[in-house]
PDB file of N, CA and C in Angstrom:
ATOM      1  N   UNK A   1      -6.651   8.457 -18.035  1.00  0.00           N
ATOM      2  CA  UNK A   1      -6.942   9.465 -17.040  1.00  0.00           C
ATOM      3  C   UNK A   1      -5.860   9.429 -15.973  1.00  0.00           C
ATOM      4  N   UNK A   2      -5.575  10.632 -15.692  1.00  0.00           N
ATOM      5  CA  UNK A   2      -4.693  10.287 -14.709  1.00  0.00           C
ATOM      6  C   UNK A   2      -4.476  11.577 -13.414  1.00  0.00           C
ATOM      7  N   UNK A   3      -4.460  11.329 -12.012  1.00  0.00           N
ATOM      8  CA  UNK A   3      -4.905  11.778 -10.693  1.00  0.00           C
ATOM      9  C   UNK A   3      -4.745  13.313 -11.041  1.00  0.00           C
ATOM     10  N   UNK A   4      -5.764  13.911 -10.309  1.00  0.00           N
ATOM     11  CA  UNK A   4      -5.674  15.435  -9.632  1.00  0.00           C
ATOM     12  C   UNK A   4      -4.432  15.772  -9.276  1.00  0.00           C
ATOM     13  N   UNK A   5      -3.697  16.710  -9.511  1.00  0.00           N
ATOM     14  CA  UNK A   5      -2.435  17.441  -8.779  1.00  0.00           C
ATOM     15  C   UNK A   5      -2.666  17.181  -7.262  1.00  0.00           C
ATOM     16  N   UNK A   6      -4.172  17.636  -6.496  1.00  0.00           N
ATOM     17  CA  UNK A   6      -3.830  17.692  -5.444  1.00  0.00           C
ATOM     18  C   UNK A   6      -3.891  16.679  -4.649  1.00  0.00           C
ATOM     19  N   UNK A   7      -3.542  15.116  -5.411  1.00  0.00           N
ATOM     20  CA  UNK A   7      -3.660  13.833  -4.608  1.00  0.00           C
ATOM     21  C   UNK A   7      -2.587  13.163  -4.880  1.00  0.00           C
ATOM     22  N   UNK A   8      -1.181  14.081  -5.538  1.00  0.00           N
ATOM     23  CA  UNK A   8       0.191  13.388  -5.361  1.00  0.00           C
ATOM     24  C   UNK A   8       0.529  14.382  -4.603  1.00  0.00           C
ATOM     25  N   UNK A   9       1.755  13.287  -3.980  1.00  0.00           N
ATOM     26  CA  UNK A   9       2.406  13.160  -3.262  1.00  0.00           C
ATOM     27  C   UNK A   9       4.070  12.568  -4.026  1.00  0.00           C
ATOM     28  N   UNK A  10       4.900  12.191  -3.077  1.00  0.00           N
ATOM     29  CA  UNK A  10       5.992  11.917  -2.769  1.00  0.00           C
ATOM     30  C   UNK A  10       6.911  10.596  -2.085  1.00  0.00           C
ATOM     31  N   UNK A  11       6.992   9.347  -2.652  1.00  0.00           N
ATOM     32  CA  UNK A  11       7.434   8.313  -1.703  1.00  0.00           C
ATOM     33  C   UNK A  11       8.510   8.694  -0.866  1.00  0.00           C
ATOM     34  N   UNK A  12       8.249   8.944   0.798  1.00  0.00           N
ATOM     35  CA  UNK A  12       9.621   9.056   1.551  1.00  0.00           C
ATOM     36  C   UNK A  12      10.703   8.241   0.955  1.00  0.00           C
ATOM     37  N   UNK A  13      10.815   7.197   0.575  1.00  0.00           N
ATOM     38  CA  UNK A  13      11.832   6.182   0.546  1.00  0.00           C
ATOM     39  C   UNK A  13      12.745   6.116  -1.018  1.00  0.00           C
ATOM     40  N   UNK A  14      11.638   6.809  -2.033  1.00  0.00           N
ATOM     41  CA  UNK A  14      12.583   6.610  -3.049  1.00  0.00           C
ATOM     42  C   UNK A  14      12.291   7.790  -3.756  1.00  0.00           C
ATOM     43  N   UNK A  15      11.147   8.872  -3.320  1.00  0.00           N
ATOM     44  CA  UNK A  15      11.113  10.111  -3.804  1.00  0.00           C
ATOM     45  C   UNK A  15       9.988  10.028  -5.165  1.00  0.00           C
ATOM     46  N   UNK A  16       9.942   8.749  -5.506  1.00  0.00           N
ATOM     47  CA  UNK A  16       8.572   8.726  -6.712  1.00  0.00           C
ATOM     48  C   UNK A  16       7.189   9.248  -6.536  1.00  0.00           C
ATOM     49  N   UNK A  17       6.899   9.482  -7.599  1.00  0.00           N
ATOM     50  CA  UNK A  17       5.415  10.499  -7.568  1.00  0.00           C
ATOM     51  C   UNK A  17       3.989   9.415  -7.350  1.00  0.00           C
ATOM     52  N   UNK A  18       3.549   9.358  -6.039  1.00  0.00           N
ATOM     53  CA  UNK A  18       2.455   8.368  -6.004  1.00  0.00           C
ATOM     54  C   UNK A  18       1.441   9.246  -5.396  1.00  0.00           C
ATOM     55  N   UNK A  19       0.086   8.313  -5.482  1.00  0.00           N
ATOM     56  CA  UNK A  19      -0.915   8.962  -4.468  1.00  0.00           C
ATOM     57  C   UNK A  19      -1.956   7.356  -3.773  1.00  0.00           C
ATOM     58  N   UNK A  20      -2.590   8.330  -2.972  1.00  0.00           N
ATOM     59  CA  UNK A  20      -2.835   7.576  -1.921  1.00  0.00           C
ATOM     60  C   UNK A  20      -4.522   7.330  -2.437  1.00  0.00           C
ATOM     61  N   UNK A  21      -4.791   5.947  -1.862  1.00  0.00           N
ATOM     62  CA  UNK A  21      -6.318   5.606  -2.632  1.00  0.00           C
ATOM     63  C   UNK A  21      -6.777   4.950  -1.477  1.00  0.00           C
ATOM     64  N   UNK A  22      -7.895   5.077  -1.137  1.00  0.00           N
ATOM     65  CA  UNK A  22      -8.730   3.925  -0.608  1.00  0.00           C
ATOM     66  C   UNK A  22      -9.037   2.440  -0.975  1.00  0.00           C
ATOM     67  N   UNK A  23      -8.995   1.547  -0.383  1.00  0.00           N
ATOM     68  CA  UNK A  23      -9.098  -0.469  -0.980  1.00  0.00           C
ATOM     69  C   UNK A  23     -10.787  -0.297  -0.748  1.00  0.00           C
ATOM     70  N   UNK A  24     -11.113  -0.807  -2.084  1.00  0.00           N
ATOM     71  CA  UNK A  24     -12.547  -1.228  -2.104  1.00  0.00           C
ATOM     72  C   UNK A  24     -13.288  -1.999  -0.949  1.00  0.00           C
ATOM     73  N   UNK A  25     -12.297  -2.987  -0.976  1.00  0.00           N
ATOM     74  CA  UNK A  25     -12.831  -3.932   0.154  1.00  0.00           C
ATOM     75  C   UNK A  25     -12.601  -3.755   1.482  1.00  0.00           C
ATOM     76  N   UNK A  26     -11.899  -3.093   2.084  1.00  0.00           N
ATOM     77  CA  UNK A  26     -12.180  -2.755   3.268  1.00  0.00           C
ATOM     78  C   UNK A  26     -11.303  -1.041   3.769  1.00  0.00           C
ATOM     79  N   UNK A  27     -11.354  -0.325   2.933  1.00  0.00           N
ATOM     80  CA  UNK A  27     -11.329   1.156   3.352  1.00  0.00           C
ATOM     81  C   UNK A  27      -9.990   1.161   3.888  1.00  0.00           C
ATOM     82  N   UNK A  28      -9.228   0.545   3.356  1.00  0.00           N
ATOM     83  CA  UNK A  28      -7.510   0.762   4.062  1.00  0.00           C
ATOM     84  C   UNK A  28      -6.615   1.547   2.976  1.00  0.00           C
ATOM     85  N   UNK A  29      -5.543   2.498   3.360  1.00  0.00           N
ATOM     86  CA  UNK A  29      -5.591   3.555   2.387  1.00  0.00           C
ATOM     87  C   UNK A  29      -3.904   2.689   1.664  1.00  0.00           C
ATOM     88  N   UNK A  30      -4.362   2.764   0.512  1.00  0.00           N
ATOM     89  CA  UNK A  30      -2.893   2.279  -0.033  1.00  0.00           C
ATOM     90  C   UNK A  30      -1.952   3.516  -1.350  1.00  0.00           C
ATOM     91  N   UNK A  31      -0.646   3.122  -1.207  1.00  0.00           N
ATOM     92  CA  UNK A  31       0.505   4.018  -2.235  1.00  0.00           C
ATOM     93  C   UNK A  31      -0.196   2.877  -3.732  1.00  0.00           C
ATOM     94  N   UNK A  32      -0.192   4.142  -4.456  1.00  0.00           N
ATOM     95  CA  UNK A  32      -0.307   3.849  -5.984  1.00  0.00           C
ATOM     96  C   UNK A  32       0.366   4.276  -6.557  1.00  0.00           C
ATOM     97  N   UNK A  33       0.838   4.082  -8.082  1.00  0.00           N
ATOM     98  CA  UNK A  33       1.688   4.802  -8.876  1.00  0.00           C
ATOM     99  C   UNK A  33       1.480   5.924  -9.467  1.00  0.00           C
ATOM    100  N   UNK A  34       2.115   7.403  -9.785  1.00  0.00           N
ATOM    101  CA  UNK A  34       0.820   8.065  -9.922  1.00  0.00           C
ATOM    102  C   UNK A  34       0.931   8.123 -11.900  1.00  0.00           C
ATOM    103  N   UNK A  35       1.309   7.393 -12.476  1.00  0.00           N
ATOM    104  CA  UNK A  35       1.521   7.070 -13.655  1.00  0.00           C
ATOM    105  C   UNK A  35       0.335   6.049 -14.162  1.00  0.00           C
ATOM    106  N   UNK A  36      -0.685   5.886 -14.929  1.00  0.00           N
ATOM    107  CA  UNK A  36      -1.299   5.109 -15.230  1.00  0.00           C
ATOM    108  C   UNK A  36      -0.442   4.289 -16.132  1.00  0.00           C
ATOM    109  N   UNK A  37      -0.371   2.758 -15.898  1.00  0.00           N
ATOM    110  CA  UNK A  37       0.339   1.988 -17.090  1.00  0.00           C
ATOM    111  C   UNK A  37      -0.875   1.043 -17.433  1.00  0.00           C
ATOM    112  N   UNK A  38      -0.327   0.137 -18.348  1.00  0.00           N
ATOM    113  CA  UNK A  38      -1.608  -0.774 -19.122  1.00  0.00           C
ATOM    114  C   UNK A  38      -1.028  -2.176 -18.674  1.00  0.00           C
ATOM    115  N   UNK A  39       0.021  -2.424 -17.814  1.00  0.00           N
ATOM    116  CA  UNK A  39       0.431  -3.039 -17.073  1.00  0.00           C
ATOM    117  C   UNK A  39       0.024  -3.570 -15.342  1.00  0.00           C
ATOM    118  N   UNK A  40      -0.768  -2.690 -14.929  1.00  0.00           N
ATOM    119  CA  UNK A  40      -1.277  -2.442 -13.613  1.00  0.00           C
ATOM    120  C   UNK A  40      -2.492  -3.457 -13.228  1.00  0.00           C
ATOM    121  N   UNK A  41      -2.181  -3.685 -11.961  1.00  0.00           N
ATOM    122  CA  UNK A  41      -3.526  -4.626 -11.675  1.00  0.00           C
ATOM    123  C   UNK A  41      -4.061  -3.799 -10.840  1.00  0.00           C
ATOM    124  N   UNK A  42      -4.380  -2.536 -11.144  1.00  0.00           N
ATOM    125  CA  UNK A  42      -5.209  -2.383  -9.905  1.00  0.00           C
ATOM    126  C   UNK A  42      -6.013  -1.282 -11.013  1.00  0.00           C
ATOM    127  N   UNK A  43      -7.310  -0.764 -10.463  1.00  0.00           N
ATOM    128  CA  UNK A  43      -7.958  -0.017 -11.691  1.00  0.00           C
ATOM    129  C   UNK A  43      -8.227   0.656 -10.222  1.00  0.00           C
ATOM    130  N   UNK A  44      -7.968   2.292 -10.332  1.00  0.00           N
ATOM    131  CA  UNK A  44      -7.987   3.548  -9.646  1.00  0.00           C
ATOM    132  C   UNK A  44      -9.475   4.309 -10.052  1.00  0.00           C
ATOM    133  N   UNK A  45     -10.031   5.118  -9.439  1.00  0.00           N
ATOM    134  CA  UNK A  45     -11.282   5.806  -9.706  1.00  0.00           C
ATOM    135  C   UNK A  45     -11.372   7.168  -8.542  1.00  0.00           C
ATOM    136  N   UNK A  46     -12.083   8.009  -9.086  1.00  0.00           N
ATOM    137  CA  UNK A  46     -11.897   8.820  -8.158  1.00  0.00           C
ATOM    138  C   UNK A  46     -13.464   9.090  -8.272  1.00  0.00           C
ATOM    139  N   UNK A  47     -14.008   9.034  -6.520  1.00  0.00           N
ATOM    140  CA  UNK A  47     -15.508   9.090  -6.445  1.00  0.00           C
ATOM    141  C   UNK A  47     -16.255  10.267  -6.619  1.00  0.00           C
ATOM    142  N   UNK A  48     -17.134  10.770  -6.579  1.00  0.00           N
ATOM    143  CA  UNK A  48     -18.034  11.600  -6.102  1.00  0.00           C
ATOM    144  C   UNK A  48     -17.809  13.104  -4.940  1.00  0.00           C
ATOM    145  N   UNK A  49     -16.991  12.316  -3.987  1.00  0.00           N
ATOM    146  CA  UNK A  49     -16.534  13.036  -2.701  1.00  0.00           C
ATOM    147  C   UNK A  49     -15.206  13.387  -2.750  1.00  0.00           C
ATOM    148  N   UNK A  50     -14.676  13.054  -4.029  1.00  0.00           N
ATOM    149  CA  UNK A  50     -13.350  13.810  -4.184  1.00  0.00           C
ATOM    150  C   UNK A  50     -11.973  12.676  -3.984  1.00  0.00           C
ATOM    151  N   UNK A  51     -12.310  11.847  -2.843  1.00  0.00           N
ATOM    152  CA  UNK A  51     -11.509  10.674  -2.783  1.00  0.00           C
ATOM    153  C   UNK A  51     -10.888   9.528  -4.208  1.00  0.00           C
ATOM    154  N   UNK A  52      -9.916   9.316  -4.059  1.00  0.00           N
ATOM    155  CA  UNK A  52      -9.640   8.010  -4.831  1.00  0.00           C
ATOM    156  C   UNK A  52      -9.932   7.007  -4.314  1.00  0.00           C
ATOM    157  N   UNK A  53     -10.593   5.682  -5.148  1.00  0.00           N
ATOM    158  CA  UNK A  53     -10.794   4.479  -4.262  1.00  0.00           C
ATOM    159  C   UNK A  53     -10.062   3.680  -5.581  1.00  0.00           C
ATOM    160  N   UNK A  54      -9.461   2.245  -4.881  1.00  0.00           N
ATOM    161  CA  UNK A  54      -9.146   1.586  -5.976  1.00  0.00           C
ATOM    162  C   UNK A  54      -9.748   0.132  -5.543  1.00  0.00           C
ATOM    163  N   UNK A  55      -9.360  -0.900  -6.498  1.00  0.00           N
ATOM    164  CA  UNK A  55      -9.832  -2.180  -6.644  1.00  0.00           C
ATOM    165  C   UNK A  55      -9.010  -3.117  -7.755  1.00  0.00           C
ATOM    166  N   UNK A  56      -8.555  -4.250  -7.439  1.00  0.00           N
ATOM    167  CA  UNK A  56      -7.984  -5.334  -7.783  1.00  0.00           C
ATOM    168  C   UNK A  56      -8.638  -4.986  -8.563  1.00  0.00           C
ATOM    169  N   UNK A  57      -7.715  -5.794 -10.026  1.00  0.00           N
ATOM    170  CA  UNK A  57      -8.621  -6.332 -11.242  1.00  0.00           C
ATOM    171  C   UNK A  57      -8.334  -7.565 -11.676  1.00  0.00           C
ATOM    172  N   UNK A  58      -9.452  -8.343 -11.381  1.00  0.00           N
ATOM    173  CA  UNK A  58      -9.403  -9.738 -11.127  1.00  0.00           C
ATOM    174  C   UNK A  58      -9.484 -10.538 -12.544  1.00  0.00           C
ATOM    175  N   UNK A  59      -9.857 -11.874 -12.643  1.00  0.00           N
ATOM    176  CA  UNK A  59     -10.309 -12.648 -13.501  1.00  0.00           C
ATOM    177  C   UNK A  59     -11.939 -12.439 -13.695  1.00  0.00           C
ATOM    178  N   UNK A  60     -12.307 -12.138 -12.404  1.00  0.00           N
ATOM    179  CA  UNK A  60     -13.510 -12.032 -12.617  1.00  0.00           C
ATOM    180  C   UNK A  60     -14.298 -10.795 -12.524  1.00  0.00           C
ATOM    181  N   UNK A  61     -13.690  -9.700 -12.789  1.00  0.00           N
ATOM    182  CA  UNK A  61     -14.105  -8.162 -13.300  1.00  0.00           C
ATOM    183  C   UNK A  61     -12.399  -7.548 -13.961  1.00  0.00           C
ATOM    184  N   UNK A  62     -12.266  -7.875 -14.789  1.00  0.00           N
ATOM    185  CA  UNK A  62     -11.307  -7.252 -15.567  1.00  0.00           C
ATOM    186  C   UNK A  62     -11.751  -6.194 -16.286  1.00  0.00           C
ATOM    187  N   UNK A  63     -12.411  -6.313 -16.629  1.00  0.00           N
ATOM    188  CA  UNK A  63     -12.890  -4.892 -17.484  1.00  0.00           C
ATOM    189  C   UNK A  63     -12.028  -3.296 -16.930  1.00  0.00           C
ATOM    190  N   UNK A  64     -12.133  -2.509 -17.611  1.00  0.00           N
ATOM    191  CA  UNK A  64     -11.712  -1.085 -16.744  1.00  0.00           C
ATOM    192  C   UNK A  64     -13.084  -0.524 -17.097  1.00  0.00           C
ATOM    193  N   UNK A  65     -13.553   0.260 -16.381  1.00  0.00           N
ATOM    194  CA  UNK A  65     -15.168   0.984 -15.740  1.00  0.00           C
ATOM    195  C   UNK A  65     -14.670   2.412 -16.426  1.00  0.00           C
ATOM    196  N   UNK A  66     -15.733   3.025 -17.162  1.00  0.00           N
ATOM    197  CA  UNK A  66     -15.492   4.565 -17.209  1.00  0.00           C
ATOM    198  C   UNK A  66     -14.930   5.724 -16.115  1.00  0.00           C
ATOM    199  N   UNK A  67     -13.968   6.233 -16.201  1.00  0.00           N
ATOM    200  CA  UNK A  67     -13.733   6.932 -15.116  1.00  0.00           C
ATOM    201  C   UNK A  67     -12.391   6.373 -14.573  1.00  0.00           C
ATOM    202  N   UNK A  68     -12.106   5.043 -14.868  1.00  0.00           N
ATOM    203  CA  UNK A  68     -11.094   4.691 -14.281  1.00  0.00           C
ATOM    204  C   UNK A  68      -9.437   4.408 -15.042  1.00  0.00           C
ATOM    205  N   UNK A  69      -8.728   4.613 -14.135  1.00  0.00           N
ATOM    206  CA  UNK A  69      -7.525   3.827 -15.136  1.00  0.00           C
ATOM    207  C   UNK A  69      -6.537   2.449 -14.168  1.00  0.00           C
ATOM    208  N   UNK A  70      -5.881   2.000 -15.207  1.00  0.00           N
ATOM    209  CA  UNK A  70      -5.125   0.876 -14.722  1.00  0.00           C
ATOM    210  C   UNK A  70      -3.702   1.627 -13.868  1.00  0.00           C
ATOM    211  N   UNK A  71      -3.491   0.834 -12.549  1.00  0.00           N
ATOM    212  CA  UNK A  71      -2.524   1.889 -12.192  1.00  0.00           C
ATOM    213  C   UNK A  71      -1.445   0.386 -11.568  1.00  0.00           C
ATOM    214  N   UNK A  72      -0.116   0.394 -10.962  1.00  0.00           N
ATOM    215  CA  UNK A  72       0.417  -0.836 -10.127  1.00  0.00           C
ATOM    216  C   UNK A  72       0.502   0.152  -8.946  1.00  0.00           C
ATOM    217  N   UNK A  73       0.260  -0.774  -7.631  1.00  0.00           N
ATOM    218  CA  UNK A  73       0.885  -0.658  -5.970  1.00  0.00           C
ATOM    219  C   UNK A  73       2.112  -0.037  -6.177  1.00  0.00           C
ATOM    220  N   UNK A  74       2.301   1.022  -5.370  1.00  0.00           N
ATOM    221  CA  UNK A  74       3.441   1.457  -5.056  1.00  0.00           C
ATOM    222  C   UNK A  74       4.557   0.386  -4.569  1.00  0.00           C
ATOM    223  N   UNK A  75       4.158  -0.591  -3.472  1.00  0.00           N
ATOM    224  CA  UNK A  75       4.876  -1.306  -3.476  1.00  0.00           C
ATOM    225  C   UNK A  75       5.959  -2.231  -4.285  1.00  0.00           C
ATOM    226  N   UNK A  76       4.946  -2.186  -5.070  1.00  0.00           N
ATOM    227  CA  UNK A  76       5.288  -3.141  -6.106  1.00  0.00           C
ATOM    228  C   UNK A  76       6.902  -2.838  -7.124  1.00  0.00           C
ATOM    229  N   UNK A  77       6.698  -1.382  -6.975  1.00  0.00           N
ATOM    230  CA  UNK A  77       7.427  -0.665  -8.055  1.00  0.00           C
ATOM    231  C   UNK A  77       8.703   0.367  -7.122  1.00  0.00           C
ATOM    232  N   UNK A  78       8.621   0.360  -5.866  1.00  0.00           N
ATOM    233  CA  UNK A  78       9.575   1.064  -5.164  1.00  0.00           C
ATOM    234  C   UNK A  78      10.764   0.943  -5.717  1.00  0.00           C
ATOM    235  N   UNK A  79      11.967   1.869  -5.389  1.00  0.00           N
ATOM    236  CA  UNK A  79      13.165   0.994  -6.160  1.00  0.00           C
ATOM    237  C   UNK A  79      14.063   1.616  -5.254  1.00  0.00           C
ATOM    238  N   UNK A  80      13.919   1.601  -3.354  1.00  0.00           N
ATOM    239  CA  UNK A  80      14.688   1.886  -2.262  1.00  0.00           C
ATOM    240  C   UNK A  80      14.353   0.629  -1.577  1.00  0.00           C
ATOM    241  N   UNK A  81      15.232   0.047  -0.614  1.00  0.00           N
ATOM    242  CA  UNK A  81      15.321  -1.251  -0.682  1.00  0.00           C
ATOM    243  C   UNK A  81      14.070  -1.219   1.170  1.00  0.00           C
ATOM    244  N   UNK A  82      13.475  -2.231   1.180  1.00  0.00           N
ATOM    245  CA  UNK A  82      12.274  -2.420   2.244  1.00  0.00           C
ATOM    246  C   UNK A  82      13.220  -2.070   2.931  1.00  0.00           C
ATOM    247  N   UNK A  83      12.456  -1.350   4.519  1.00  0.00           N
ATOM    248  CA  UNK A  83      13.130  -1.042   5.812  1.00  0.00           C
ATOM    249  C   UNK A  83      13.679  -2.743   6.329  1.00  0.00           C
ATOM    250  N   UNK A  84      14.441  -2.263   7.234  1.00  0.00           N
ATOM    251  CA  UNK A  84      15.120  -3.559   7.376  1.00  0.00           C
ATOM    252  C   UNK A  84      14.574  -3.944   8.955  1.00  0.00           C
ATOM    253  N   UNK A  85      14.647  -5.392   9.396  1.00  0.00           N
ATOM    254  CA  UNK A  85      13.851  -5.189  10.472  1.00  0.00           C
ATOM    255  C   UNK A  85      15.372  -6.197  11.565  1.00  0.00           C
ATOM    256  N   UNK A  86      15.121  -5.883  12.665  1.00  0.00           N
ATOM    257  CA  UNK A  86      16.104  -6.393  13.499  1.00  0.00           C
ATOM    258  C   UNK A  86      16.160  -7.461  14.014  1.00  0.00           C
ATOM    259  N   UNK A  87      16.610  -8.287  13.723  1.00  0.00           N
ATOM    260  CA  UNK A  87      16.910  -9.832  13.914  1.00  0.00           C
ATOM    261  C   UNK A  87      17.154 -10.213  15.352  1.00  0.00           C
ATOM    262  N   UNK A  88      18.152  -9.196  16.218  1.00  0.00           N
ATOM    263  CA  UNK A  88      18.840  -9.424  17.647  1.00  0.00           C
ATOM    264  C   UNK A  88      17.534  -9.392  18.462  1.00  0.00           C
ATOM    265  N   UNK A  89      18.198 -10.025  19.612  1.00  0.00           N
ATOM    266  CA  UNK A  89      17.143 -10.523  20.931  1.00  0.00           C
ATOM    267  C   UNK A  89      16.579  -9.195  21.221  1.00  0.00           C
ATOM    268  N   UNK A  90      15.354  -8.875  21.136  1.00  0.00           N
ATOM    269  CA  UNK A  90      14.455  -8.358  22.195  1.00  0.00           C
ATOM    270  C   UNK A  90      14.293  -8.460  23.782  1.00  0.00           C
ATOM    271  N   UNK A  91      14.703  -7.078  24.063  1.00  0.00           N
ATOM    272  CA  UNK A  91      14.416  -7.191  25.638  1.00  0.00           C
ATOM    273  C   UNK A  91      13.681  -7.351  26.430  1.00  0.00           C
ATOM    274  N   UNK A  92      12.974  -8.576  27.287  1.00  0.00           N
ATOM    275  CA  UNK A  92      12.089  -8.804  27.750  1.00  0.00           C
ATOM    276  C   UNK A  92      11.541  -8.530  29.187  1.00  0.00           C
ATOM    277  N   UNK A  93       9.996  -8.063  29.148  1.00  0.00           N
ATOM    278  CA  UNK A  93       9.206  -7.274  29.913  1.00  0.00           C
ATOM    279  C   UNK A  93       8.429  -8.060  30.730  1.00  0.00           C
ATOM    280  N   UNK A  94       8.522  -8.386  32.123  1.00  0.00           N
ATOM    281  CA  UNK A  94       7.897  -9.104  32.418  1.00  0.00           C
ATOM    282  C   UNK A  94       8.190 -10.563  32.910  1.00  0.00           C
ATOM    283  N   UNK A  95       9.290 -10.866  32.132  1.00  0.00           N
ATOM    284  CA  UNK A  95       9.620 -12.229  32.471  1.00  0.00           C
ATOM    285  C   UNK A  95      10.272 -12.773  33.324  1.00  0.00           C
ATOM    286  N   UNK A  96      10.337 -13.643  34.155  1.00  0.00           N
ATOM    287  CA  UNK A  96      11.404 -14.061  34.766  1.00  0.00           C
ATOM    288  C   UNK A  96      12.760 -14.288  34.486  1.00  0.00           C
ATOM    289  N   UNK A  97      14.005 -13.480  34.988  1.00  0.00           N
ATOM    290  CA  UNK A  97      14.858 -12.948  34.538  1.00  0.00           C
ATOM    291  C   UNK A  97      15.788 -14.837  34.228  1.00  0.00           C
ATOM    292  N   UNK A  98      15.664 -15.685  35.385  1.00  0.00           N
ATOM    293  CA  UNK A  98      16.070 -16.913  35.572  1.00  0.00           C
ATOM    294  C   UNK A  98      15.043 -18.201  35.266  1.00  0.00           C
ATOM    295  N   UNK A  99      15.803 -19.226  34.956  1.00  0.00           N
ATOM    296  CA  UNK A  99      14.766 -20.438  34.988  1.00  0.00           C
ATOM    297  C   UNK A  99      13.581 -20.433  35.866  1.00  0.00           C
ATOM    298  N   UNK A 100      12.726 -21.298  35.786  1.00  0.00           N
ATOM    299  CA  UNK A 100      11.849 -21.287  36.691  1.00  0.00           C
ATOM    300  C   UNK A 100      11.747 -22.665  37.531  1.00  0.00           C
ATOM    301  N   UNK A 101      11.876 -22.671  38.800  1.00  0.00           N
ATOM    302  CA  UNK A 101      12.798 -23.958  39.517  1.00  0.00           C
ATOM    303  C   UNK A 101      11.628 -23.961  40.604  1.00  0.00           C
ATOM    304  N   UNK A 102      11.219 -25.533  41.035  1.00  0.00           N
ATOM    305  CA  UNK A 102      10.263 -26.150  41.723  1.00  0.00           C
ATOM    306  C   UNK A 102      10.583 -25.503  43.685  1.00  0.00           C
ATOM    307  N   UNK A 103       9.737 -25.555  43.899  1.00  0.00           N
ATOM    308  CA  UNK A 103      10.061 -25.751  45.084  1.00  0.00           C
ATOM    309  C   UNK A 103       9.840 -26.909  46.456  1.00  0.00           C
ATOM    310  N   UNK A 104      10.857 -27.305  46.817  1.00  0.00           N
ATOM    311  CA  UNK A 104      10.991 -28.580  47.733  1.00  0.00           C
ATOM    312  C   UNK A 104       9.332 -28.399  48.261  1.00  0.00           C
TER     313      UNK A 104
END
């Protein structure tokens, strides 16, 4: 099985065809692949209300559920390299610009 037209999308970063799912366990929305492979740890479903929700597939529910397919994290599979993050000193707010020195 594989997603509704109207729940892909587009990765800004490398232009691949993903869509966006809900995490079982706590409702945080994550990039999926929008390719089902038999490779994937994650098993995708699309509910009742139209939403996708997905869920790990563990050791201890491996099975795939009717309705669903095996899909991998977008992350996982990007192929534009992570944003890069800035190493140099941060300018600081608040602080005392000099040591901090006793007074006689």
């Amino acid at each position: 099985m594989k997603p509704a037209s109207h729940h892909l999308t587009r990765c800004r970063r490398c232009g691949a065809s993903i869509c966006w799912a809900l995490t079982s366990a706590n409702g945080r929305r994550q990039p999926v692949d929008a390719e089902p492979t038999e490779a994937g740890n994650l098993a995708v479903m699309q509910a009742a209300d139209g939403a996708l929700y997905v869920r790990a597939v563990t050791a201890a529910r491996p099975e795939i559920r009717p309705g669903e397919w095996r899909a991998m994290p977008h992350h996982a599979t990007c192929k534009a390299p992570p944003p890069r993050r800035s190493g140099g000193q941060r300018a600081r707010s608040g602080v005392r610009p000099v040591p901090w020195q006793a007074r006689p």
